[in-house]
C-alpha atoms as a PDB file:
ATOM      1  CA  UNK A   1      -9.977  -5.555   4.821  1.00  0.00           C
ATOM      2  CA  UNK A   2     -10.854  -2.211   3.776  1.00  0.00           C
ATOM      3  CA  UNK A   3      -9.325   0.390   5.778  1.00  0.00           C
ATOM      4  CA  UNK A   4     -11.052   3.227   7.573  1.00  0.00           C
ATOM      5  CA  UNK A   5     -10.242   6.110   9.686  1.00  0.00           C
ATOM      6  CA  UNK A   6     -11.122   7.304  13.571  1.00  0.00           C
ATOM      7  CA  UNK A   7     -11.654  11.326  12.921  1.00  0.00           C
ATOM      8  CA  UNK A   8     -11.238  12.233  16.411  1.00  0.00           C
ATOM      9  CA  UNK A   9      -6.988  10.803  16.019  1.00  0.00           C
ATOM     10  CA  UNK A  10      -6.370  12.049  12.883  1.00  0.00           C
ATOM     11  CA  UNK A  11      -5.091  15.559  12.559  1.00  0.00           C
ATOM     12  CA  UNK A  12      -5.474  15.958   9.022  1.00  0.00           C
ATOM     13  CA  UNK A  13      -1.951  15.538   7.813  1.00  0.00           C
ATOM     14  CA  UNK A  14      -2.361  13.693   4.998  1.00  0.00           C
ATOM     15  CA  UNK A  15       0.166  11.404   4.788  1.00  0.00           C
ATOM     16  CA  UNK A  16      -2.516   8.417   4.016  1.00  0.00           C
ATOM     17  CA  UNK A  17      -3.595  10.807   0.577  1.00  0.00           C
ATOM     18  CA  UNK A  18       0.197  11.140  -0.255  1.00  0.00           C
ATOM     19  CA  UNK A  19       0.555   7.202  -0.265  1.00  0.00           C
ATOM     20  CA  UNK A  20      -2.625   5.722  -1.239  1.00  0.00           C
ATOM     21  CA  UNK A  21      -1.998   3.913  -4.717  1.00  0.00           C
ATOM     22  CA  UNK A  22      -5.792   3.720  -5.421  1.00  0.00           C
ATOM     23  CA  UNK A  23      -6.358   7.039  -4.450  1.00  0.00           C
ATOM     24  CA  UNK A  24      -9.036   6.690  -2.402  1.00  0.00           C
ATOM     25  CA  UNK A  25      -7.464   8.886   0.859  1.00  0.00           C
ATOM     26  CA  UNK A  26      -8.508  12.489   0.634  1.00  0.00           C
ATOM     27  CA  UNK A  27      -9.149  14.898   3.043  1.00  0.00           C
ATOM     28  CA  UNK A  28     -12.430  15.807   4.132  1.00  0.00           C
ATOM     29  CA  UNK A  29     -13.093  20.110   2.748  1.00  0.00           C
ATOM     30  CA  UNK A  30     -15.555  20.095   6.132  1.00  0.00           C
ATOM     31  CA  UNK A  31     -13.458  18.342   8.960  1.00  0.00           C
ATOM     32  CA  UNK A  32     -10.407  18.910   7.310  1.00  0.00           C
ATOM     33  CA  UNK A  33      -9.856  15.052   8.554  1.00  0.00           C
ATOM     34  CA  UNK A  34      -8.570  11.937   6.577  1.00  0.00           C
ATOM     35  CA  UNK A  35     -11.622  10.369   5.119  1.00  0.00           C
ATOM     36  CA  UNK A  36     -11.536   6.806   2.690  1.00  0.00           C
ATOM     37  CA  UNK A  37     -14.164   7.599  -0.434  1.00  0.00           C
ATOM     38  CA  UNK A  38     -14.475   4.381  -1.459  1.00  0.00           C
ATOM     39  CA  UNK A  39     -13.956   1.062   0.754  1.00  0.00           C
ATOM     40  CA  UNK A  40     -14.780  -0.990  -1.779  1.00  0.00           C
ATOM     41  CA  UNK A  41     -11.911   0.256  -4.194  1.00  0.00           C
ATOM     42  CA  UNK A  42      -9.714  -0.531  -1.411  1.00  0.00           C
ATOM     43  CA  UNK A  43      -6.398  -2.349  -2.671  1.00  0.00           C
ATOM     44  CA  UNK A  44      -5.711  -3.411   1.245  1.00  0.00           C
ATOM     45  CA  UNK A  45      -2.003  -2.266   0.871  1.00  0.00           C
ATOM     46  CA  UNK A  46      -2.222  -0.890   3.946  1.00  0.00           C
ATOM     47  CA  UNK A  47       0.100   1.558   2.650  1.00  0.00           C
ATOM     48  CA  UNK A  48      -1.943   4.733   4.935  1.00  0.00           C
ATOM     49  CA  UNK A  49      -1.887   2.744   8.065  1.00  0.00           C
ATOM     50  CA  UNK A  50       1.564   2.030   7.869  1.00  0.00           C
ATOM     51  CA  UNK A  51       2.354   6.427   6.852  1.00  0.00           C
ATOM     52  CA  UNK A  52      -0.352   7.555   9.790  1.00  0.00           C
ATOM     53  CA  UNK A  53       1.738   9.198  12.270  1.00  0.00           C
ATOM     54  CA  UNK A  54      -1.328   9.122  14.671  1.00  0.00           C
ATOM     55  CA  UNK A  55      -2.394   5.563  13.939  1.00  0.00           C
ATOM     56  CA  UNK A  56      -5.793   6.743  13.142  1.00  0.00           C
ATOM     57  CA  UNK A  57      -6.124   4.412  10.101  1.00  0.00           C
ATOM     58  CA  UNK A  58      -8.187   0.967  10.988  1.00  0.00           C
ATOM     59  CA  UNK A  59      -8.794  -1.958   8.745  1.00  0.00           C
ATOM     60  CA  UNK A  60     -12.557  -3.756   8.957  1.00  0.00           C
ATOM     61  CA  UNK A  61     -11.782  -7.410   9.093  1.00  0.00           C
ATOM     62  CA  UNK A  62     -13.503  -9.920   6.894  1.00  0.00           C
ATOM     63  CA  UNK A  63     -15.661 -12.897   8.008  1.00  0.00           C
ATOM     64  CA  UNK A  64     -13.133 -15.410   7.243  1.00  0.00           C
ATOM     65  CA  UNK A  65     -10.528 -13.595   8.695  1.00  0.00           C
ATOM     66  CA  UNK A  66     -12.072 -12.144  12.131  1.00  0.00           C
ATOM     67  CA  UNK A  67     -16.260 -13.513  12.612  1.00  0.00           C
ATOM     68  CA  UNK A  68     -18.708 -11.366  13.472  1.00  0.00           C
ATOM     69  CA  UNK A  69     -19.092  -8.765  16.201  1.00  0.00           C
ATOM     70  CA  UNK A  70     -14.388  -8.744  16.356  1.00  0.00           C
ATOM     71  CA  UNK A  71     -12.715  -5.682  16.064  1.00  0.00           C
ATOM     72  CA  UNK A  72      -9.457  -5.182  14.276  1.00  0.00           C
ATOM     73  CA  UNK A  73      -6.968  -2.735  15.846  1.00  0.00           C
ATOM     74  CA  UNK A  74      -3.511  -1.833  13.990  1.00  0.00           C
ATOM     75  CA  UNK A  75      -0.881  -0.203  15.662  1.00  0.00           C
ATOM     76  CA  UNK A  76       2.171   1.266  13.738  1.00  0.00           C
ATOM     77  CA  UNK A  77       5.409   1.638  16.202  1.00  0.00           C
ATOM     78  CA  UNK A  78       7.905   3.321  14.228  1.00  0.00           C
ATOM     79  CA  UNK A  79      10.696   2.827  16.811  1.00  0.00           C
ATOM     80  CA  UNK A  80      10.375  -0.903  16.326  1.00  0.00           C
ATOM     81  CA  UNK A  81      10.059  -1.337  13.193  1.00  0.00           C
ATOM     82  CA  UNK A  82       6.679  -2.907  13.448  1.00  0.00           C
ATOM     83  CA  UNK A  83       3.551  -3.151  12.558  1.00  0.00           C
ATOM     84  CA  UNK A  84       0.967  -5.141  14.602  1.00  0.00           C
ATOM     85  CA  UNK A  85      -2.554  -6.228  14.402  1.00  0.00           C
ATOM     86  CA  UNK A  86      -4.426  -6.775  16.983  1.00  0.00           C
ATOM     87  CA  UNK A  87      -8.391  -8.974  16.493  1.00  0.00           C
ATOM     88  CA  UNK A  88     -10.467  -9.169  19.708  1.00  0.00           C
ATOM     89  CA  UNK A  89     -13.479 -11.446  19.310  1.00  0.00           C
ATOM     90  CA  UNK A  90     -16.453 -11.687  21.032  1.00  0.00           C
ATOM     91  CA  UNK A  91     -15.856 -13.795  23.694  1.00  0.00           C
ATOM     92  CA  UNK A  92     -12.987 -12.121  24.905  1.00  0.00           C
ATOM     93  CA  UNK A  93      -9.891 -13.595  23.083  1.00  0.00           C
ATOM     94  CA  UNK A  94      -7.281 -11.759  21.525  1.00  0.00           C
ATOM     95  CA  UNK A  95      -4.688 -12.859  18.757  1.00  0.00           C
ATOM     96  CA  UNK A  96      -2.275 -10.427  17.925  1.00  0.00           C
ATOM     97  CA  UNK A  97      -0.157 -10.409  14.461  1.00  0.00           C
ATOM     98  CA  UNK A  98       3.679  -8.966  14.060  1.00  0.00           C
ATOM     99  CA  UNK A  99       4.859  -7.852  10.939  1.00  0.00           C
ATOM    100  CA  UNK A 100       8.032  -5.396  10.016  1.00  0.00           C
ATOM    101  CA  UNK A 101       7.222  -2.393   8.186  1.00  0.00           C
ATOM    102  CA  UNK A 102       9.157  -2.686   4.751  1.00  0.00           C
ATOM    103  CA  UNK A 103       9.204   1.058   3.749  1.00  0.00           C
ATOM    104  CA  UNK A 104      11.438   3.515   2.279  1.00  0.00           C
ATOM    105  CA  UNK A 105      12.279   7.141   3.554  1.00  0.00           C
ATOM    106  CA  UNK A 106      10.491  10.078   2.290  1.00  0.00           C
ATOM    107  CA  UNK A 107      12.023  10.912  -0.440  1.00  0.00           C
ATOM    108  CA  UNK A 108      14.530   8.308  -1.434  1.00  0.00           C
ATOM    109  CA  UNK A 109      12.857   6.849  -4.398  1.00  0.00           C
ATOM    110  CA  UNK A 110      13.932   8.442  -7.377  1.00  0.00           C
ATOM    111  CA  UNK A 111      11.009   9.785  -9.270  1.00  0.00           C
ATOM    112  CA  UNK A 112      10.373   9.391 -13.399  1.00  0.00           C
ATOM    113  CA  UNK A 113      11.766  13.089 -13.815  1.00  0.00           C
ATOM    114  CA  UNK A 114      15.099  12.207 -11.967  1.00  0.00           C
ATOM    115  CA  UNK A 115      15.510   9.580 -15.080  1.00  0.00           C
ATOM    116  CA  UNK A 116      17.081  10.337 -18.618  1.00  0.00           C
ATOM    117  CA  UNK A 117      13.996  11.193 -21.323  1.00  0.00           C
ATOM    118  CA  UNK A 118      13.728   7.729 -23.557  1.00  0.00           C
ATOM    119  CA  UNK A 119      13.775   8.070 -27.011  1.00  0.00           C
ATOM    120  CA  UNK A 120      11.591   6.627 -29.480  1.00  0.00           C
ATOM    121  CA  UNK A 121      13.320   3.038 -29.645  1.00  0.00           C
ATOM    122  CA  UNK A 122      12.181   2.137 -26.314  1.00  0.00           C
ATOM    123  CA  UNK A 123       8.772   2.285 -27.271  1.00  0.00           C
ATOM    124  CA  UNK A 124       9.304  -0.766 -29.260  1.00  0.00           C
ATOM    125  CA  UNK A 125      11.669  -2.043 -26.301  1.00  0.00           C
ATOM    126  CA  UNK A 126      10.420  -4.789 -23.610  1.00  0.00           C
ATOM    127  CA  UNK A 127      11.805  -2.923 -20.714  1.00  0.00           C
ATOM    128  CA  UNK A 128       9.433  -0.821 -18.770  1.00  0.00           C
ATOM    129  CA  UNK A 129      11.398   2.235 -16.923  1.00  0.00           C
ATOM    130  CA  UNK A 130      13.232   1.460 -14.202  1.00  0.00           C
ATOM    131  CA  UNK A 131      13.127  -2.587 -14.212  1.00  0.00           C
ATOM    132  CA  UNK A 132      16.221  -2.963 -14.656  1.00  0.00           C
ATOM    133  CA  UNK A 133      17.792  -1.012 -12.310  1.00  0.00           C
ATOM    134  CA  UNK A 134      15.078  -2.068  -9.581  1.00  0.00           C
ATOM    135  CA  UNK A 135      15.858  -5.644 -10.357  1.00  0.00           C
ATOM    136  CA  UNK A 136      19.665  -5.382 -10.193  1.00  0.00           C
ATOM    137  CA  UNK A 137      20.244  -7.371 -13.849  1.00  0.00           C
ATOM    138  CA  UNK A 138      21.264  -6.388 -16.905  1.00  0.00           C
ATOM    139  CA  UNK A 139      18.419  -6.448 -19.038  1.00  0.00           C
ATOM    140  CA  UNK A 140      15.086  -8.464 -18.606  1.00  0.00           C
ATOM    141  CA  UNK A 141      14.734 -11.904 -19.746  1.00  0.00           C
ATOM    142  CA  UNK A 142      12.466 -12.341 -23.301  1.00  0.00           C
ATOM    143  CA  UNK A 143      10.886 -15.335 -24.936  1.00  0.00           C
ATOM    144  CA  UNK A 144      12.586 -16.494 -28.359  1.00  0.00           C
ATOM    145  CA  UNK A 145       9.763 -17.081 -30.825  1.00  0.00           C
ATOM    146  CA  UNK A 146      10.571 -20.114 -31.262  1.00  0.00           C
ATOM    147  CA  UNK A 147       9.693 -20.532 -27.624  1.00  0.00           C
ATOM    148  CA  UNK A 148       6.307 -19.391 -28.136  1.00  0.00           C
ATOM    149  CA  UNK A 149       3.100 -21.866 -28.545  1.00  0.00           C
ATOM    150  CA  UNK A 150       2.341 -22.602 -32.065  1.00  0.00           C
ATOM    151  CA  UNK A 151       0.297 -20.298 -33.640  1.00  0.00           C
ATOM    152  CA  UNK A 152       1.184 -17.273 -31.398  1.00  0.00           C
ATOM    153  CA  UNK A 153       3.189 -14.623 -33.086  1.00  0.00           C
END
């Protein structure tokens, strides 16, 4: 489900092009509004709905999720907690969906700068940066090669 935005709510903050992984949120040069480039590049995170202050960030529902002629609504209360999602179909029923929001403050993650520089040897390492730590273990877990399928170096 794609997401999309209603210009007349948004005020142009742009919290949705901050968080948008695909980078696919920008800010229109005309309306100065929040505008999504490309729906089809969408990674349906959901990320920008759940960062839009003014809950001006929809989602278009699929056919095997909502049929034709629904509408999906999301609403985003911070002061619960939740995020909710709310399908109206055609003939009048509603189903509405619950879900926390599972984010982090502004600013709390620690960014690749805040990290010690690695040196050439962990080029040749397994770990990626920050697994580790993120993961809360010592180091990650590697296949022997004699665990390997035959004929796979």
């Amino acid at each position: 489900m794609p997401t999309f935005v209603y210009m007349t709510r948004c005020d142009g903050c742009g919290h949705c092009v901050d968080i948008c992984p695909s980078d696919i949120m920008h800010i229109d040069p005309t309306y100065r509004r929040a505008i999504n480039i490309e729906p089809n590049m969408c990674w349906e995170c959901y990320s920008c709905v759940k960062a839009c202050p003014q809950n001006a960030i929809d989602a278009r529902g699929y056919a095997d999720f909502a049929p034709l002629g629904h509408s999906v609504r999301v609403l985003r209360e911070e002061a619960k907690g939740t995020i909710s999602w709310k399908i109206g179909f055609r003939d009048g029923r509603e189903k509405n969906f619950v879900s926390p929001i599972r984010t982090t403050e502004w600013g709390s993650i620690k960014g690749p700068a805040d990290y010690e520089r690695p040196g050439q040897d962990a080029l040749k390492s397994q770990e990626l940066a920050h697994e580790p730590d993120g993961l809360n273990i010592e180091k990650l877990p590697a296949l022997r090669p004699d665990q390997l399928k035959q004929g796979v170096v």
